[in-house]
PDB file of N, CA and C in Angstrom:
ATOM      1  N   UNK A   1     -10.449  18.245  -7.794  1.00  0.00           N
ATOM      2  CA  UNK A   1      -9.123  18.818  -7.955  1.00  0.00           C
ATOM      3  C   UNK A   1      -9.119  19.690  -9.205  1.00  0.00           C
ATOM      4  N   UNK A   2      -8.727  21.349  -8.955  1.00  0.00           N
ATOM      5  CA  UNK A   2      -8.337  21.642 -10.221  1.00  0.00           C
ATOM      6  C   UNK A   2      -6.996  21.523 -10.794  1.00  0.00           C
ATOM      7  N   UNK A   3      -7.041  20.990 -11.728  1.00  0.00           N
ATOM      8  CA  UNK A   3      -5.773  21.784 -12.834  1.00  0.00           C
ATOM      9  C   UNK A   3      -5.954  22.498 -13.662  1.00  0.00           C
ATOM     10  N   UNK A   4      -4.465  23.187 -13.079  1.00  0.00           N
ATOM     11  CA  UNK A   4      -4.171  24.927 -13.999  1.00  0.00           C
ATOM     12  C   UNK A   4      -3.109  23.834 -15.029  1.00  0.00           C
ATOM     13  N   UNK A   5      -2.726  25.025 -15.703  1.00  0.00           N
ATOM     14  CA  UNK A   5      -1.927  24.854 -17.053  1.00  0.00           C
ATOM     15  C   UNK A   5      -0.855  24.152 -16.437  1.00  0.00           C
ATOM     16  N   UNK A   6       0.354  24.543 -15.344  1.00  0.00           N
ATOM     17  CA  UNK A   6       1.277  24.721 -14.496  1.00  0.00           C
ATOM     18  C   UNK A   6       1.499  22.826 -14.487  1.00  0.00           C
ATOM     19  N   UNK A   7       0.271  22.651 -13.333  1.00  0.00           N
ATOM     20  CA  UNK A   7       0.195  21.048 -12.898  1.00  0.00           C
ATOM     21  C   UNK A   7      -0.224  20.188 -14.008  1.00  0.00           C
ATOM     22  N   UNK A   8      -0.800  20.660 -15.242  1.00  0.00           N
ATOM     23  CA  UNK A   8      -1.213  20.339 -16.507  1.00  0.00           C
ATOM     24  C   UNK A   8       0.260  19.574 -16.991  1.00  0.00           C
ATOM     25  N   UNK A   9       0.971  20.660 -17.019  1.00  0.00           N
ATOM     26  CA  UNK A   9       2.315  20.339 -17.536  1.00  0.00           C
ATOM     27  C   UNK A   9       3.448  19.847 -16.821  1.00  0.00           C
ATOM     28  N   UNK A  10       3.108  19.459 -15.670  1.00  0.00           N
ATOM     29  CA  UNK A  10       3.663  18.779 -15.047  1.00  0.00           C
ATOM     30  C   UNK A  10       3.868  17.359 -14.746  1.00  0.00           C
ATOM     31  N   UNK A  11       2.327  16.796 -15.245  1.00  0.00           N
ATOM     32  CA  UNK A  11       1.864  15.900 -15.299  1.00  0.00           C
ATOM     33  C   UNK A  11       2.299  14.995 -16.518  1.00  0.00           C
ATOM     34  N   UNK A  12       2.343  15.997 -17.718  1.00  0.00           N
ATOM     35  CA  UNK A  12       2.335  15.887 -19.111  1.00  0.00           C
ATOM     36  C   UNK A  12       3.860  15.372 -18.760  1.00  0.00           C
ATOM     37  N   UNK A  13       4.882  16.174 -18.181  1.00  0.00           N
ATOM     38  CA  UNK A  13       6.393  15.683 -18.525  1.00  0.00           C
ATOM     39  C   UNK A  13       6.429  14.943 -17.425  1.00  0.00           C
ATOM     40  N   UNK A  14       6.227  14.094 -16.510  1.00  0.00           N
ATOM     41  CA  UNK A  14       6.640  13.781 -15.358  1.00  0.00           C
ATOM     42  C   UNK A  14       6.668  11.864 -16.510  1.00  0.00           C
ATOM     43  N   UNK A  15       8.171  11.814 -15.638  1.00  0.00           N
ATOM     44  CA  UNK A  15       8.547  10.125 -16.535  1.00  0.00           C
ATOM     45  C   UNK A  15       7.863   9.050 -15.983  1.00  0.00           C
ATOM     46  N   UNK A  16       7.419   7.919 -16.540  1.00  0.00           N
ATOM     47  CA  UNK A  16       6.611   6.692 -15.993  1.00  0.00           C
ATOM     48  C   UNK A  16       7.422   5.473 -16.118  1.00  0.00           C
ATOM     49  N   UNK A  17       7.470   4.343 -14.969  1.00  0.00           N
ATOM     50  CA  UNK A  17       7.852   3.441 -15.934  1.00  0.00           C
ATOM     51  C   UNK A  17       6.871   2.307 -15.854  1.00  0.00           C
ATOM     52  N   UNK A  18       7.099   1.254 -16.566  1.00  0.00           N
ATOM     53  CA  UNK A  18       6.484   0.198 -16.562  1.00  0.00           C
ATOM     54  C   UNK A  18       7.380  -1.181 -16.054  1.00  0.00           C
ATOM     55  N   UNK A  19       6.526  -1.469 -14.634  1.00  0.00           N
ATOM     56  CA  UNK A  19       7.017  -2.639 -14.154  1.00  0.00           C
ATOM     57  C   UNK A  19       6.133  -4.053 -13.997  1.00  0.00           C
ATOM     58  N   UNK A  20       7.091  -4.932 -13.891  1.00  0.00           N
ATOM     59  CA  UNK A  20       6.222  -6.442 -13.324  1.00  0.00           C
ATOM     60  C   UNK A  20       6.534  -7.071 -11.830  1.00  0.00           C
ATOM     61  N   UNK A  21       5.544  -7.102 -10.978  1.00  0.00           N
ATOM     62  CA  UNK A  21       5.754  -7.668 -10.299  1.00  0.00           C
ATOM     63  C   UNK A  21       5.444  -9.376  -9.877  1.00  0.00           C
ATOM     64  N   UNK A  22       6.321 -10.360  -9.301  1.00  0.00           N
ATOM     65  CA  UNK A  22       5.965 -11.527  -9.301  1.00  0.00           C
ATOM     66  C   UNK A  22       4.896 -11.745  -8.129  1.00  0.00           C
ATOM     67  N   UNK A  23       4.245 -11.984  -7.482  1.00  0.00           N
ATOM     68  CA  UNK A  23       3.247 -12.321  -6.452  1.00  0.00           C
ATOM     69  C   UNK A  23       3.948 -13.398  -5.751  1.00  0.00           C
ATOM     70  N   UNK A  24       3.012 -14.062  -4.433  1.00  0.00           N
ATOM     71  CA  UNK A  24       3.566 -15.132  -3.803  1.00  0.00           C
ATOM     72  C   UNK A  24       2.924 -16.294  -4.603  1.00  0.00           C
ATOM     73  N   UNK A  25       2.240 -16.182  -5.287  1.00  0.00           N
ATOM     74  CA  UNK A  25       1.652 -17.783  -6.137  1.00  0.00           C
ATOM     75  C   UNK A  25       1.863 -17.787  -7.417  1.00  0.00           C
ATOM     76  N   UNK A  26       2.584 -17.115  -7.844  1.00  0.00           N
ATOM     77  CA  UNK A  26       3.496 -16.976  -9.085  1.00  0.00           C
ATOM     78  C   UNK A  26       3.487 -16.582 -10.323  1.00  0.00           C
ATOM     79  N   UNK A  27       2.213 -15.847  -9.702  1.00  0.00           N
ATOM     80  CA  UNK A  27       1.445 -14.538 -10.978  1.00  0.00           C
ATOM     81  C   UNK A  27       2.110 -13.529 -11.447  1.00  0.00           C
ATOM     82  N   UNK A  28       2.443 -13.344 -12.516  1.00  0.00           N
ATOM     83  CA  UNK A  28       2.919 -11.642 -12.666  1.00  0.00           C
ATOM     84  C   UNK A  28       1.910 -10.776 -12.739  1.00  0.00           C
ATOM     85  N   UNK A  29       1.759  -9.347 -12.475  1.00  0.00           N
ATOM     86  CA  UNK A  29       1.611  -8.123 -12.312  1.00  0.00           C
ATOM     87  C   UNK A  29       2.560  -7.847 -13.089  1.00  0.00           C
ATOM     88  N   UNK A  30       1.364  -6.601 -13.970  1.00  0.00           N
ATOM     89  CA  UNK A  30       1.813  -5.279 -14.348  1.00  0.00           C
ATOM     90  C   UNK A  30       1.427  -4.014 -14.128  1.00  0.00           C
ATOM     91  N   UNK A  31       2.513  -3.214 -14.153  1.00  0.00           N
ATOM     92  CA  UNK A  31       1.712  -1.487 -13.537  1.00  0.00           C
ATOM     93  C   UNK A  31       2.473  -0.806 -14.205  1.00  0.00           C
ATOM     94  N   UNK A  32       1.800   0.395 -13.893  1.00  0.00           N
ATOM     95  CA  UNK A  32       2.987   1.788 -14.837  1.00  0.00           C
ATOM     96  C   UNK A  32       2.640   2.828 -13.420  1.00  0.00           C
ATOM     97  N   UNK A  33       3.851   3.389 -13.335  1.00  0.00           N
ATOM     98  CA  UNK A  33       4.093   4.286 -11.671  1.00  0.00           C
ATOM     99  C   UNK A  33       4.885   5.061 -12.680  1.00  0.00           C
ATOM    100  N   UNK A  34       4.815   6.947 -11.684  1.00  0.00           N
ATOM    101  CA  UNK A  34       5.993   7.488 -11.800  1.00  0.00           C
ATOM    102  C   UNK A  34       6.314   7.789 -10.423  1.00  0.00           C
ATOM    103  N   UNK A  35       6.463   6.469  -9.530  1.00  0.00           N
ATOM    104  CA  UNK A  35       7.070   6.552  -8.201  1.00  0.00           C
ATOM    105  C   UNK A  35       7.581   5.234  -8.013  1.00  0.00           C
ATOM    106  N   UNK A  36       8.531   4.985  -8.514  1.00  0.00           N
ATOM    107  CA  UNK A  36       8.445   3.363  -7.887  1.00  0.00           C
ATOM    108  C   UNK A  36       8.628   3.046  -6.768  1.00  0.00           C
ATOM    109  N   UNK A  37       9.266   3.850  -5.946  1.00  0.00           N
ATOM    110  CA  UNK A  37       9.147   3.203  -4.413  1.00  0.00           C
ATOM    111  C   UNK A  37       8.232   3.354  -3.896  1.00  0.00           C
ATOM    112  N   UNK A  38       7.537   4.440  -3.725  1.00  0.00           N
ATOM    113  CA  UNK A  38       6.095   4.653  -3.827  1.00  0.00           C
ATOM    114  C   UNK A  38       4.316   3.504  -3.676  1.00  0.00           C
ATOM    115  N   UNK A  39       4.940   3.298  -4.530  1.00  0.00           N
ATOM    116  CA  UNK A  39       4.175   2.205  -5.237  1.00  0.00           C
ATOM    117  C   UNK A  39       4.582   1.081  -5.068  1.00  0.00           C
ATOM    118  N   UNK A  40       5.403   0.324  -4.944  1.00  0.00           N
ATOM    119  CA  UNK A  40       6.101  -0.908  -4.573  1.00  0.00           C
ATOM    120  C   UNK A  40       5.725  -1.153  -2.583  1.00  0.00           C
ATOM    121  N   UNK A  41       5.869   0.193  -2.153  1.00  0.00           N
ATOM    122  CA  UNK A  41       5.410   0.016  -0.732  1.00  0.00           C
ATOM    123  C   UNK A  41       4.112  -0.047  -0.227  1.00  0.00           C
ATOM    124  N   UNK A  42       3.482   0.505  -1.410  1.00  0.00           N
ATOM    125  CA  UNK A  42       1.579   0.281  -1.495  1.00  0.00           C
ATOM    126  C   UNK A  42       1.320  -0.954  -1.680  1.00  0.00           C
ATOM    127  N   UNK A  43       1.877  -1.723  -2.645  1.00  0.00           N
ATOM    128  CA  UNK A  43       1.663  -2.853  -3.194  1.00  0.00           C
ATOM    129  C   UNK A  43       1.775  -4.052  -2.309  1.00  0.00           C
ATOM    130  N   UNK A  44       2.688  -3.542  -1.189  1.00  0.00           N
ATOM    131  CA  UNK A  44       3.622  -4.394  -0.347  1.00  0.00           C
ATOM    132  C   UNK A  44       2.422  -4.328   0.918  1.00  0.00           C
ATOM    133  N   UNK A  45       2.600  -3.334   1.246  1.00  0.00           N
ATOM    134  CA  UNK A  45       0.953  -2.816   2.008  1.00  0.00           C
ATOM    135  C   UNK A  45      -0.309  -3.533   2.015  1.00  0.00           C
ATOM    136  N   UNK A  46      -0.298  -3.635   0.635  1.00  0.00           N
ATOM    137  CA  UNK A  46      -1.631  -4.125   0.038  1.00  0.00           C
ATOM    138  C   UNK A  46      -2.472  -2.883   0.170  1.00  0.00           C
ATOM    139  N   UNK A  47      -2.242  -1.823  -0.111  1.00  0.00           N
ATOM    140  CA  UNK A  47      -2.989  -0.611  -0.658  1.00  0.00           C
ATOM    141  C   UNK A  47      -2.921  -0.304  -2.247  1.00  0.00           C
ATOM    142  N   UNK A  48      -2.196  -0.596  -2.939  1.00  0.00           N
ATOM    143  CA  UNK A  48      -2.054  -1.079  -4.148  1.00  0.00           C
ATOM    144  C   UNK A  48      -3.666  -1.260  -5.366  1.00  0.00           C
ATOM    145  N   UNK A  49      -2.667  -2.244  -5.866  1.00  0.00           N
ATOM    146  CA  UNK A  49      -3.782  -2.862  -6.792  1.00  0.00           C
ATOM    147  C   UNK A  49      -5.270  -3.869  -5.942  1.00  0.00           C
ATOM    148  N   UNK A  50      -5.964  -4.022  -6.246  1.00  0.00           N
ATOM    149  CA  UNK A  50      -6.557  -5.185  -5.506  1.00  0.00           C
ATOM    150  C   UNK A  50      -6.292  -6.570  -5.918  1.00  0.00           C
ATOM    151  N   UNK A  51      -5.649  -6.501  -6.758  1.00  0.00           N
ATOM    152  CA  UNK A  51      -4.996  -8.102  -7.435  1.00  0.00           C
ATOM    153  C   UNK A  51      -4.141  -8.766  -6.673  1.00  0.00           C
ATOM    154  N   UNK A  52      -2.940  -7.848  -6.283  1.00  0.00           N
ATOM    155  CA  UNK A  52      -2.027  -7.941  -5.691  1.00  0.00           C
ATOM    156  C   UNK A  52      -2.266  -8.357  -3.888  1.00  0.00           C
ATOM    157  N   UNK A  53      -3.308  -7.196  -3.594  1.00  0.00           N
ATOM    158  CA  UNK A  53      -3.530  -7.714  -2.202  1.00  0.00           C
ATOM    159  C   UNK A  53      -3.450  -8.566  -1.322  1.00  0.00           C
ATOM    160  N   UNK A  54      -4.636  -9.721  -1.959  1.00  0.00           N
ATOM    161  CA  UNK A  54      -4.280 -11.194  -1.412  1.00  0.00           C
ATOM    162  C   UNK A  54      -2.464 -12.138  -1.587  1.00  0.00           C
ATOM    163  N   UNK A  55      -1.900 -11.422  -2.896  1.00  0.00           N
ATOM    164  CA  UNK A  55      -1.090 -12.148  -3.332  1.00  0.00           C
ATOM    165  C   UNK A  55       0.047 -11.731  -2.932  1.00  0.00           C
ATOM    166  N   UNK A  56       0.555 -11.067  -1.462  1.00  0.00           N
ATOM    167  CA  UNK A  56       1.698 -10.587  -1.106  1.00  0.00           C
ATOM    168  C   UNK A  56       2.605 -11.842  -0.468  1.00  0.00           C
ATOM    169  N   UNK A  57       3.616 -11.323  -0.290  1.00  0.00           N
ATOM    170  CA  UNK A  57       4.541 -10.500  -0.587  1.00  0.00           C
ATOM    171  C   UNK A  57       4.766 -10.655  -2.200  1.00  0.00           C
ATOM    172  N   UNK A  58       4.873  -9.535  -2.930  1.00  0.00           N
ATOM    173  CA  UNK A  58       5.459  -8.948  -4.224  1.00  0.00           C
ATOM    174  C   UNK A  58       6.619  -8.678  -4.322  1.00  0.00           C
ATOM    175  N   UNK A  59       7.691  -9.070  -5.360  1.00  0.00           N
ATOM    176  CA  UNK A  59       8.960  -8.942  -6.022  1.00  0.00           C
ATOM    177  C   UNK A  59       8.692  -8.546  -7.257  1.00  0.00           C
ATOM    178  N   UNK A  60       9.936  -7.396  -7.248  1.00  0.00           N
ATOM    179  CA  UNK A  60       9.887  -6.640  -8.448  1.00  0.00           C
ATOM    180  C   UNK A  60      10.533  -7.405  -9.515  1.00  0.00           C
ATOM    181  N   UNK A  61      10.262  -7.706 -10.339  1.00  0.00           N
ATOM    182  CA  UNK A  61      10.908  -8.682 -11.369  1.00  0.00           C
ATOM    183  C   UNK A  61      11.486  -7.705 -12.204  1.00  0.00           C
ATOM    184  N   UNK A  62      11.126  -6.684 -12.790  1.00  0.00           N
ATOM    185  CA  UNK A  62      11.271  -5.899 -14.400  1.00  0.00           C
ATOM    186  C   UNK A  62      11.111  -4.632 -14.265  1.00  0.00           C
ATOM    187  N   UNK A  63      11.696  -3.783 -14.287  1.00  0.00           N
ATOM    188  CA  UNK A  63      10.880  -2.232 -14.654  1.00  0.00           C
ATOM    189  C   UNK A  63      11.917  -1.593 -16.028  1.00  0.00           C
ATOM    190  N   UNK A  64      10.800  -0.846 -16.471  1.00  0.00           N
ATOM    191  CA  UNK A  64      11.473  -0.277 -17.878  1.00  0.00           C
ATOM    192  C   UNK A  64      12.218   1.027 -17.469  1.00  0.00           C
ATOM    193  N   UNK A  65      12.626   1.421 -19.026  1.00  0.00           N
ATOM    194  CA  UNK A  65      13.588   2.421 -18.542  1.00  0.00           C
ATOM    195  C   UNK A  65      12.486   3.429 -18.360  1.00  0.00           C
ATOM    196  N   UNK A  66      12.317   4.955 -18.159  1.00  0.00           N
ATOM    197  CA  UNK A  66      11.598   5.998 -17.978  1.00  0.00           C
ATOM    198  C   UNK A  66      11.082   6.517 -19.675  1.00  0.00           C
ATOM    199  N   UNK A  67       9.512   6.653 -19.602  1.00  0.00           N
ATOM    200  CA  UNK A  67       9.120   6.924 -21.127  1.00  0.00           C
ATOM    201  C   UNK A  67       8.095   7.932 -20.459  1.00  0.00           C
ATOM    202  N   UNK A  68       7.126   8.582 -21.119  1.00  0.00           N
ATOM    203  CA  UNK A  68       6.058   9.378 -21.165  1.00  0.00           C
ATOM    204  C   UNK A  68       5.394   8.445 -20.413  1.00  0.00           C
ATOM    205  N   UNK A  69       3.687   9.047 -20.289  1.00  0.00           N
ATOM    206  CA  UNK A  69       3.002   8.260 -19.397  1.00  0.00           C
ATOM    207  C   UNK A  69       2.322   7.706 -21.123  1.00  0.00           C
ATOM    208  N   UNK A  70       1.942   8.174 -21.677  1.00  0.00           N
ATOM    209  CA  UNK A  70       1.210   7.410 -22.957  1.00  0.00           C
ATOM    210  C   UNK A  70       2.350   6.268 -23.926  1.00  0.00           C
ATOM    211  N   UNK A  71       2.929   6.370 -23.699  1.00  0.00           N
ATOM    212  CA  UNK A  71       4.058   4.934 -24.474  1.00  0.00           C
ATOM    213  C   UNK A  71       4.103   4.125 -23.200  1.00  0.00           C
ATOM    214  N   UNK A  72       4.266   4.881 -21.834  1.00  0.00           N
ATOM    215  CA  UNK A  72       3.907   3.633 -20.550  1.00  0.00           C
ATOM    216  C   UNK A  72       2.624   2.698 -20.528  1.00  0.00           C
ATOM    217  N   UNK A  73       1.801   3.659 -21.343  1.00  0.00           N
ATOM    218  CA  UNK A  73       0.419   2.934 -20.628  1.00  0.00           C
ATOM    219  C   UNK A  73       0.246   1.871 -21.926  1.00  0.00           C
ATOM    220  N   UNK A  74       0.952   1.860 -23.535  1.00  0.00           N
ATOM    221  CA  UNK A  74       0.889   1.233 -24.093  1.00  0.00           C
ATOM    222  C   UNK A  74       1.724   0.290 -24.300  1.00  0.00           C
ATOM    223  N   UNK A  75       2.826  -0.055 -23.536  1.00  0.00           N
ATOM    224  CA  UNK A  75       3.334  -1.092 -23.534  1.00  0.00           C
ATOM    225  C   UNK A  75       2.951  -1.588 -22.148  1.00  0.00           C
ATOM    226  N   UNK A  76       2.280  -1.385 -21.299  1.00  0.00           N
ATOM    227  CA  UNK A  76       1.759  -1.546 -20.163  1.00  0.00           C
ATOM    228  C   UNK A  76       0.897  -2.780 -21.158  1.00  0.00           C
ATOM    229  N   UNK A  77      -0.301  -2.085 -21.895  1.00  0.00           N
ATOM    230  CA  UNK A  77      -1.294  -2.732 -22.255  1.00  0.00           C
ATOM    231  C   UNK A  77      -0.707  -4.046 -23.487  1.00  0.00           C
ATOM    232  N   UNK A  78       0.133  -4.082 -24.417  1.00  0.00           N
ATOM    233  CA  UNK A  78       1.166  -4.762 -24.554  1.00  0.00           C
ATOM    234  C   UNK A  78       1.245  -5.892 -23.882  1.00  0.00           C
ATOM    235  N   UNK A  79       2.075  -5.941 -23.175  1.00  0.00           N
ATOM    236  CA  UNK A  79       2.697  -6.946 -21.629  1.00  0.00           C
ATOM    237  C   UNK A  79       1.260  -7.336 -21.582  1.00  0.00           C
ATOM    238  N   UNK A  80       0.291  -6.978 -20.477  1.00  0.00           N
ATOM    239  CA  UNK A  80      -0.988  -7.598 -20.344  1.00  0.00           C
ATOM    240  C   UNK A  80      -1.275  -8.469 -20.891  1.00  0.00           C
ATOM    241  N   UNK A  81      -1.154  -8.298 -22.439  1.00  0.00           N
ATOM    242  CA  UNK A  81      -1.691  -9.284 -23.956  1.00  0.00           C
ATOM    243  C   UNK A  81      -1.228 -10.185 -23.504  1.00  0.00           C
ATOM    244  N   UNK A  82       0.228 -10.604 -23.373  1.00  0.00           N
ATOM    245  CA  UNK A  82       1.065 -11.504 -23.414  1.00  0.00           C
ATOM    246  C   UNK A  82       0.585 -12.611 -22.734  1.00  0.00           C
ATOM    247  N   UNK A  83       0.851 -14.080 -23.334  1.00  0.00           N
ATOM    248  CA  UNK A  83       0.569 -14.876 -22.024  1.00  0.00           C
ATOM    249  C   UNK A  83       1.969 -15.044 -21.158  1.00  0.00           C
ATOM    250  N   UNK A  84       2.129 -15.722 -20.032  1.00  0.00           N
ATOM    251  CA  UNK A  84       2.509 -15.890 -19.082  1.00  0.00           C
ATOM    252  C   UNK A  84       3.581 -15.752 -19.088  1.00  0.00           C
ATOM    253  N   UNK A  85       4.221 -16.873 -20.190  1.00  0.00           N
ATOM    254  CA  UNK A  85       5.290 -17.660 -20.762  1.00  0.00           C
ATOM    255  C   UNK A  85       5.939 -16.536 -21.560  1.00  0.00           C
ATOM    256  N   UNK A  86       5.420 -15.937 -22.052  1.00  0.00           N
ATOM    257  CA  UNK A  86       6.061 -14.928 -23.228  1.00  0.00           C
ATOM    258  C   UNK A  86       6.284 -13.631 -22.317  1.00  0.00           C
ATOM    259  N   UNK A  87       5.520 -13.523 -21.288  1.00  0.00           N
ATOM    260  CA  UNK A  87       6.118 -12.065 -19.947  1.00  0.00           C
ATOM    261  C   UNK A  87       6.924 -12.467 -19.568  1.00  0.00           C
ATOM    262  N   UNK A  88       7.350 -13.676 -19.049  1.00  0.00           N
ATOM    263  CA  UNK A  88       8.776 -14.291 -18.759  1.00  0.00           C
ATOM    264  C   UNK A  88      10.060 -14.364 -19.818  1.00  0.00           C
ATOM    265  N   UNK A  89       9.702 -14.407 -20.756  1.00  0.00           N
ATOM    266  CA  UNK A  89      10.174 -14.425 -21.582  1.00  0.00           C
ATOM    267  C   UNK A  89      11.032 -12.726 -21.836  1.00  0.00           C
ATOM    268  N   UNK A  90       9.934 -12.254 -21.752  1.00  0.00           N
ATOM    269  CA  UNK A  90       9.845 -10.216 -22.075  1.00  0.00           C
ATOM    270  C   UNK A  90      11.117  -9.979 -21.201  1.00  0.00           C
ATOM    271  N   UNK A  91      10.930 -10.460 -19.932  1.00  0.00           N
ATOM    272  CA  UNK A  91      11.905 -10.397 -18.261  1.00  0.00           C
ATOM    273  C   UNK A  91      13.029 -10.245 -18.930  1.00  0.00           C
ATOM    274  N   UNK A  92      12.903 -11.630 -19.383  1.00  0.00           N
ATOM    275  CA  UNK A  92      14.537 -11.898 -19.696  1.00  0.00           C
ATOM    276  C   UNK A  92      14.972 -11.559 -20.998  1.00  0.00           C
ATOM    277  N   UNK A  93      14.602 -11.206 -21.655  1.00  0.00           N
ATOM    278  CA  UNK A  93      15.457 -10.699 -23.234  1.00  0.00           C
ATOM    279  C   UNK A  93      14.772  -9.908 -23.607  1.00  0.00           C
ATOM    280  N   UNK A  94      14.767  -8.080 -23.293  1.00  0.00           N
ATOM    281  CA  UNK A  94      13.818  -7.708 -24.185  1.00  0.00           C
ATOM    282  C   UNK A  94      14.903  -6.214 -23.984  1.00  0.00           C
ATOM    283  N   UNK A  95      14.750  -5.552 -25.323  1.00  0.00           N
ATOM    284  CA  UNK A  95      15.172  -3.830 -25.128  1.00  0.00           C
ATOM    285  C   UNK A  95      14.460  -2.940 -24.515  1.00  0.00           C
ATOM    286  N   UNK A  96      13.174  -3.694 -23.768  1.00  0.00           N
ATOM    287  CA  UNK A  96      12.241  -2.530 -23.750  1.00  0.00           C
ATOM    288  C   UNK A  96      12.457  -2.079 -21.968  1.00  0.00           C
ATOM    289  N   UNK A  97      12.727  -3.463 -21.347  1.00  0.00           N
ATOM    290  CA  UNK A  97      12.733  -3.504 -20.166  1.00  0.00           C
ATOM    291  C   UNK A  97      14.153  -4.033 -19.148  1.00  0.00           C
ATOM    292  N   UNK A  98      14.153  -3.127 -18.724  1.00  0.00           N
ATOM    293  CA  UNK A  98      15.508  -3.786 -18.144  1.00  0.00           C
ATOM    294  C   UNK A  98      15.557  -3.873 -16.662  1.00  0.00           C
ATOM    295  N   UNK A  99      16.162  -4.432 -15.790  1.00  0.00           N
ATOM    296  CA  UNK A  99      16.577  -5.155 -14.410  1.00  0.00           C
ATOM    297  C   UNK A  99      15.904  -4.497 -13.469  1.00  0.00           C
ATOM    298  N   UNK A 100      15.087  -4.762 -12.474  1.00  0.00           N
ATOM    299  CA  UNK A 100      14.788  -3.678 -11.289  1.00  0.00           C
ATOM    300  C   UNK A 100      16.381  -2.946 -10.802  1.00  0.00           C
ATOM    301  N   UNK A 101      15.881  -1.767 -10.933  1.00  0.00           N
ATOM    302  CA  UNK A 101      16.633  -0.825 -10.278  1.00  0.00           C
ATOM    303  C   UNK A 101      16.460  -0.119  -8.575  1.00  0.00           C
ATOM    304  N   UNK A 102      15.201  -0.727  -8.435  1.00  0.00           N
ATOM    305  CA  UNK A 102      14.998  -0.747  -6.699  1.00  0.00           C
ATOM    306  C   UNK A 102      14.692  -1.579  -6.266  1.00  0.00           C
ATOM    307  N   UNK A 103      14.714  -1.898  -4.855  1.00  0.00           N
ATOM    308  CA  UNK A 103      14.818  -2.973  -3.450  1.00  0.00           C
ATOM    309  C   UNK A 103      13.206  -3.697  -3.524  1.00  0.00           C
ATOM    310  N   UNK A 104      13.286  -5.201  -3.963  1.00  0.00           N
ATOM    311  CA  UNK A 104      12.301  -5.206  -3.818  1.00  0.00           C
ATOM    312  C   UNK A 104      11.740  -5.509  -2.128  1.00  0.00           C
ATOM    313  N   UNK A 105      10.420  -5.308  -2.092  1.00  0.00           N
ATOM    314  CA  UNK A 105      10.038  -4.956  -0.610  1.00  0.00           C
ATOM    315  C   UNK A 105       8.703  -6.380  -0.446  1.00  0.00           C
ATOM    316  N   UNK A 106       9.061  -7.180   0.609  1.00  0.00           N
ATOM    317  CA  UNK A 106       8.554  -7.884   0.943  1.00  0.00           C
ATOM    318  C   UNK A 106       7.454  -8.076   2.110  1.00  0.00           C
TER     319      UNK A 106
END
């Protein structure tokens, strides 16, 4: 694929967010999309992550508000750190992340 300047900068401004999804065995997932329905129907698919695959159906627990893709991918990596208890935690009381705003897909 090339990129010109055009799709360069398109890429550069296009918003990301960062979500968690719960699995059916009670794992969280994390991802950073700038599609969430998109991506939530891959996941659901099991075209997705390969983590997720075995572990469907997926519920969207969390997605953040819209940031760059580089502050996405670092609180992406953030969250990851976290153990389990403290991403649950993140869910429920945090400024960074707030309520799914789309359907989750089962």
């Amino acid at each position: 694929m090339v990129i010109n300047m055009k799709t360069k900068e398109a890429l550069i401004n296009t918003e990301w967010v960062v979500y968690i999804l719960r699995c059916r065995d009670d794992t969280l997932y994390t991802g950073i999309t700038n599609n969430m329905e998109k991506r939530l129907i891959a996941h659901s698919r099991g075209l997705a992550a390969k983590y997720t695959r075995s572990r469907r159906p997926v519920v969207l627990s969390s997605l953040s508000n819209p940031m760059s893709r580089t502050d996405a991918m670092r609180l992406e990596l953030r969250i990851k750190k976290l153990a389990k208890g403290k991403k649950i935690a993140t869910l429920n009381n945090t400024k960074l992340l707030s309520k799914p705003r789309c359907k989750a897909v089962s």
